[in-house]
C-alpha atoms as a PDB file:
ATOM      1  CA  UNK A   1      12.048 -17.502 -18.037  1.00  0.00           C
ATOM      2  CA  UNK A   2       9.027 -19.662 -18.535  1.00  0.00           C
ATOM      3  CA  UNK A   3       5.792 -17.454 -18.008  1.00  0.00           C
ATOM      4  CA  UNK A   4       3.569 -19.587 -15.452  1.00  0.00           C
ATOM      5  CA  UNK A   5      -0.497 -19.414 -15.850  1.00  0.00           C
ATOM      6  CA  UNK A   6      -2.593 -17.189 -13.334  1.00  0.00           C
ATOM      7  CA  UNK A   7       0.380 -14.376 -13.509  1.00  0.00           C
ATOM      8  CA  UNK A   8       1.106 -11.510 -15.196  1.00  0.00           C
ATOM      9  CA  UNK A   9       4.340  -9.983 -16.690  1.00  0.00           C
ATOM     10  CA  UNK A  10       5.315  -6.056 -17.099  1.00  0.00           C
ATOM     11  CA  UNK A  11       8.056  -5.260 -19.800  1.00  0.00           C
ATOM     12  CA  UNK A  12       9.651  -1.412 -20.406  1.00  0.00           C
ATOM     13  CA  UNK A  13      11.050  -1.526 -23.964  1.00  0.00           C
ATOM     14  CA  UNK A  14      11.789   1.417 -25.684  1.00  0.00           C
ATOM     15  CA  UNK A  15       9.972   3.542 -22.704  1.00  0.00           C
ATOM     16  CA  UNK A  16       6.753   2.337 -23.517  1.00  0.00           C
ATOM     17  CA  UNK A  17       5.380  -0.080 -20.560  1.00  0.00           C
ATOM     18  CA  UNK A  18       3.385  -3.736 -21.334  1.00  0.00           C
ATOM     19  CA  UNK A  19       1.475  -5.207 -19.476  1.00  0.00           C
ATOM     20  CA  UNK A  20       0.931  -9.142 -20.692  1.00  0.00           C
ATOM     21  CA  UNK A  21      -1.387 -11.995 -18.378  1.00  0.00           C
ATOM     22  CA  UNK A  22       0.160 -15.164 -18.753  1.00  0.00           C
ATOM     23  CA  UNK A  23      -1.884 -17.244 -21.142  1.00  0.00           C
ATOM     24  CA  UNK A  24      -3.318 -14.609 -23.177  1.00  0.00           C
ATOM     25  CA  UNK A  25      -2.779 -13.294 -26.556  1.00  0.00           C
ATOM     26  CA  UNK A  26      -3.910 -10.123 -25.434  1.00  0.00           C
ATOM     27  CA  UNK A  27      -1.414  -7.352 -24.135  1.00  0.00           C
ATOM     28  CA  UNK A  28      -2.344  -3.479 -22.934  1.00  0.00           C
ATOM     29  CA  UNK A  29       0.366  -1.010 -23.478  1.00  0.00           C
ATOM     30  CA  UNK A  30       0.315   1.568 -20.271  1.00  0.00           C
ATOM     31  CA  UNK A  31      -0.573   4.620 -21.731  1.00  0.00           C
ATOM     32  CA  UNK A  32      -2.114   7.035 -18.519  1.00  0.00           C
ATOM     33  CA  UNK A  33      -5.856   6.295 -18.399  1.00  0.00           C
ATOM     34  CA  UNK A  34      -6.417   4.848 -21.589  1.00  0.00           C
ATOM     35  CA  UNK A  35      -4.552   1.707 -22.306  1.00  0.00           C
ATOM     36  CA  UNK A  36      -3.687   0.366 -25.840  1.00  0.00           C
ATOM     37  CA  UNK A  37      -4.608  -3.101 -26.693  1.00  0.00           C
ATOM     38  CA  UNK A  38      -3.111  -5.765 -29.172  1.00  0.00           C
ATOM     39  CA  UNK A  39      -3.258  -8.832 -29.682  1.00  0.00           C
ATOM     40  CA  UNK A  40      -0.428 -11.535 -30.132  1.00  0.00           C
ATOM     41  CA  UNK A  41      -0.432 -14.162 -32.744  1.00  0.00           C
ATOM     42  CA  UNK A  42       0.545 -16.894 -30.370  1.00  0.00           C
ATOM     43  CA  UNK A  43       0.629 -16.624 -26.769  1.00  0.00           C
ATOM     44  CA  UNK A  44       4.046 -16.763 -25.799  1.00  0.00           C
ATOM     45  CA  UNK A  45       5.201 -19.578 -23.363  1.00  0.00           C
ATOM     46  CA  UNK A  46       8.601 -17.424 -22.024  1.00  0.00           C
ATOM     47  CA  UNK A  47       9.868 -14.044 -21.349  1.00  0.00           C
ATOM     48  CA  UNK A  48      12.301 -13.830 -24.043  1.00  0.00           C
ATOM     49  CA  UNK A  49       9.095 -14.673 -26.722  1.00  0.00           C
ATOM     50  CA  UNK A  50       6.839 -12.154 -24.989  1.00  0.00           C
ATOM     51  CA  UNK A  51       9.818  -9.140 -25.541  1.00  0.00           C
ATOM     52  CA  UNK A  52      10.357 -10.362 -28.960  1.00  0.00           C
ATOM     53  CA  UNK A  53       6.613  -9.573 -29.608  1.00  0.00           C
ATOM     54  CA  UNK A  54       6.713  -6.142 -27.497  1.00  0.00           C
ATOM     55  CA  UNK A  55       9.954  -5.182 -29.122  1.00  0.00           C
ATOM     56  CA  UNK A  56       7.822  -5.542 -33.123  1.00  0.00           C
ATOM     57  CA  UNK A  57       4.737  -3.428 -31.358  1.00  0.00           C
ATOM     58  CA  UNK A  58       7.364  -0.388 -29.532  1.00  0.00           C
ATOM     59  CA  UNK A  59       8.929   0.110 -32.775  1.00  0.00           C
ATOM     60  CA  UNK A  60       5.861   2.378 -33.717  1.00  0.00           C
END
């Protein structure tokens, strides 16, 4: 699924929760009251690029 500009996207892999906005190489991993940032390479343009990315960073 194409990720559209001015949204945002939340992904459970591995039990870990992301939280991604749209046109961003930044993404915050849900972690109670202090979040976990990262940032991307690329800013990916669909859903299936955005868990490919998530799925490298829940691995740890």
């Amino acid at each position: 699924m194409e990720l559209l500009p001015n949204c945002y996207t939340e992904l459970c892999i591995n039990g870990r929760w992301f939280h991604y906005n749209h046109d961003k190489k930044s993404v915050f991993m849900l972690n109670g009251s202090n979040p976990l940032s990262f940032e991307l390479e690329i800013a990916p343009t669909t859903e299936e690029e955005l868990e490919a990315h998530l799925t490298n960073i829940a691995a740890f």
